[in-house]
C-alpha atoms as a PDB file:
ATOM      1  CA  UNK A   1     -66.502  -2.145  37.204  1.00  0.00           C
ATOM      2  CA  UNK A   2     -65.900  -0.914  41.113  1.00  0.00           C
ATOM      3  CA  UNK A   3     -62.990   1.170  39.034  1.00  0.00           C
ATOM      4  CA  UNK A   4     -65.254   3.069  37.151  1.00  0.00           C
ATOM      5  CA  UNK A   5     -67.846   3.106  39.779  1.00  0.00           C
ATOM      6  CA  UNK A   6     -65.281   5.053  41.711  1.00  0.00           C
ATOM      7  CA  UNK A   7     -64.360   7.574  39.412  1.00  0.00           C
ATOM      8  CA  UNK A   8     -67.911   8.577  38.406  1.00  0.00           C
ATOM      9  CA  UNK A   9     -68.280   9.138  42.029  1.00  0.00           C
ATOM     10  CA  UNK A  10     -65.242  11.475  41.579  1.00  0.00           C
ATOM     11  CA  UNK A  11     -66.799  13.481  38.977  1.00  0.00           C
ATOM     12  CA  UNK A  12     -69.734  13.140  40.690  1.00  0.00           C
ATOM     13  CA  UNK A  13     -68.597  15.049  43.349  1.00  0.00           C
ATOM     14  CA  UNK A  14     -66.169  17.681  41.631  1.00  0.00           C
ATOM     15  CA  UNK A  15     -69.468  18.502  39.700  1.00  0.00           C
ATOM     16  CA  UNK A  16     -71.161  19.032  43.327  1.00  0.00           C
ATOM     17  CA  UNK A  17     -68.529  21.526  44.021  1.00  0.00           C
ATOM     18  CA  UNK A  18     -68.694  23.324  41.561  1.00  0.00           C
ATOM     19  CA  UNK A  19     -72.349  23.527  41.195  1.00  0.00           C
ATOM     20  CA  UNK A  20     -73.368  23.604  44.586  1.00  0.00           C
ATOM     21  CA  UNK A  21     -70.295  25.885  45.724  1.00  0.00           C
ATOM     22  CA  UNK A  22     -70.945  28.604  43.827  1.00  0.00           C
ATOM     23  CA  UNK A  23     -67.405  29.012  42.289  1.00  0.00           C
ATOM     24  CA  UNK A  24     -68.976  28.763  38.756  1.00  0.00           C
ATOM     25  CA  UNK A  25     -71.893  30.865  39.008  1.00  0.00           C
ATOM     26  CA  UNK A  26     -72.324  30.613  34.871  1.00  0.00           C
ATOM     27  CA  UNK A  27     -72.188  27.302  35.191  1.00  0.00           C
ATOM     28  CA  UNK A  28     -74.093  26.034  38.224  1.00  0.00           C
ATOM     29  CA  UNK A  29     -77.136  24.313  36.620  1.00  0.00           C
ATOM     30  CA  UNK A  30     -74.828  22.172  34.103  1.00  0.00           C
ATOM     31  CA  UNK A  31     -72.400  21.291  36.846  1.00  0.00           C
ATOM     32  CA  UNK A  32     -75.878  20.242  38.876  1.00  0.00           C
ATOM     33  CA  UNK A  33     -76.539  18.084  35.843  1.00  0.00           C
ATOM     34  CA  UNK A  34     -73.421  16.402  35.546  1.00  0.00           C
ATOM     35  CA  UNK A  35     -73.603  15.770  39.117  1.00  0.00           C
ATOM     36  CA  UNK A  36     -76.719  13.668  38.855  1.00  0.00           C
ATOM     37  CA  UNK A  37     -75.734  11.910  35.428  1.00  0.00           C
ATOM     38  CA  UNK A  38     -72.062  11.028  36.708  1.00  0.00           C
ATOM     39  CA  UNK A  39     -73.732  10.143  40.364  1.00  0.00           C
ATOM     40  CA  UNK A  40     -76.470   7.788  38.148  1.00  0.00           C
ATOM     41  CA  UNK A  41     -73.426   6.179  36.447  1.00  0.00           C
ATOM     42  CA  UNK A  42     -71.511   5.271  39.515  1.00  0.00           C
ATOM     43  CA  UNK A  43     -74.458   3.974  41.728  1.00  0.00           C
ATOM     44  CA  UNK A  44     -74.863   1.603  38.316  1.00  0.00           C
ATOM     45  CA  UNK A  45     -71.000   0.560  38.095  1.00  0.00           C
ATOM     46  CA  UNK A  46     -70.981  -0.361  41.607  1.00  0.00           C
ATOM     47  CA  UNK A  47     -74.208  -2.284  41.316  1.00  0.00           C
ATOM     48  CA  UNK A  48     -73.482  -4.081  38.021  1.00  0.00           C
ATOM     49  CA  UNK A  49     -69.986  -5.042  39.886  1.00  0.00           C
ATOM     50  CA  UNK A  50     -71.018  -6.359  42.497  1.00  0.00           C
ATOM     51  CA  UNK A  51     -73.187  -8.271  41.026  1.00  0.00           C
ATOM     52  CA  UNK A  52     -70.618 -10.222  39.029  1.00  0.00           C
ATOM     53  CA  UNK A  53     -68.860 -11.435  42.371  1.00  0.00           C
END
């Protein structure tokens, strides 16, 4: 599970790039969306994983 808490964190923050950079104006409020989702999802891997230990 800390494997895929990890790479949702990765997404998490390529989506904050993008999103909060301003490289994609066009596509700034889905990338913002994404980054909350994927964030959700990794803050959830990491706590279902360590709970297993």
């Amino acid at each position: 599970m800390l494997y895929y808490a990890v790479i949702f964190f990765v997404v998490a923050i390529v989506a904050a790039v993008l999103g909060f950079g301003g490289i994609a104006a066009g596509a700034a409020s889905i990338a913002k969306i994404l980054f909350v989702v994927f964030l959700i999802l990794a803050v959830l891997s990491l706590v279902k994983g360590m709970g297993k230990k």
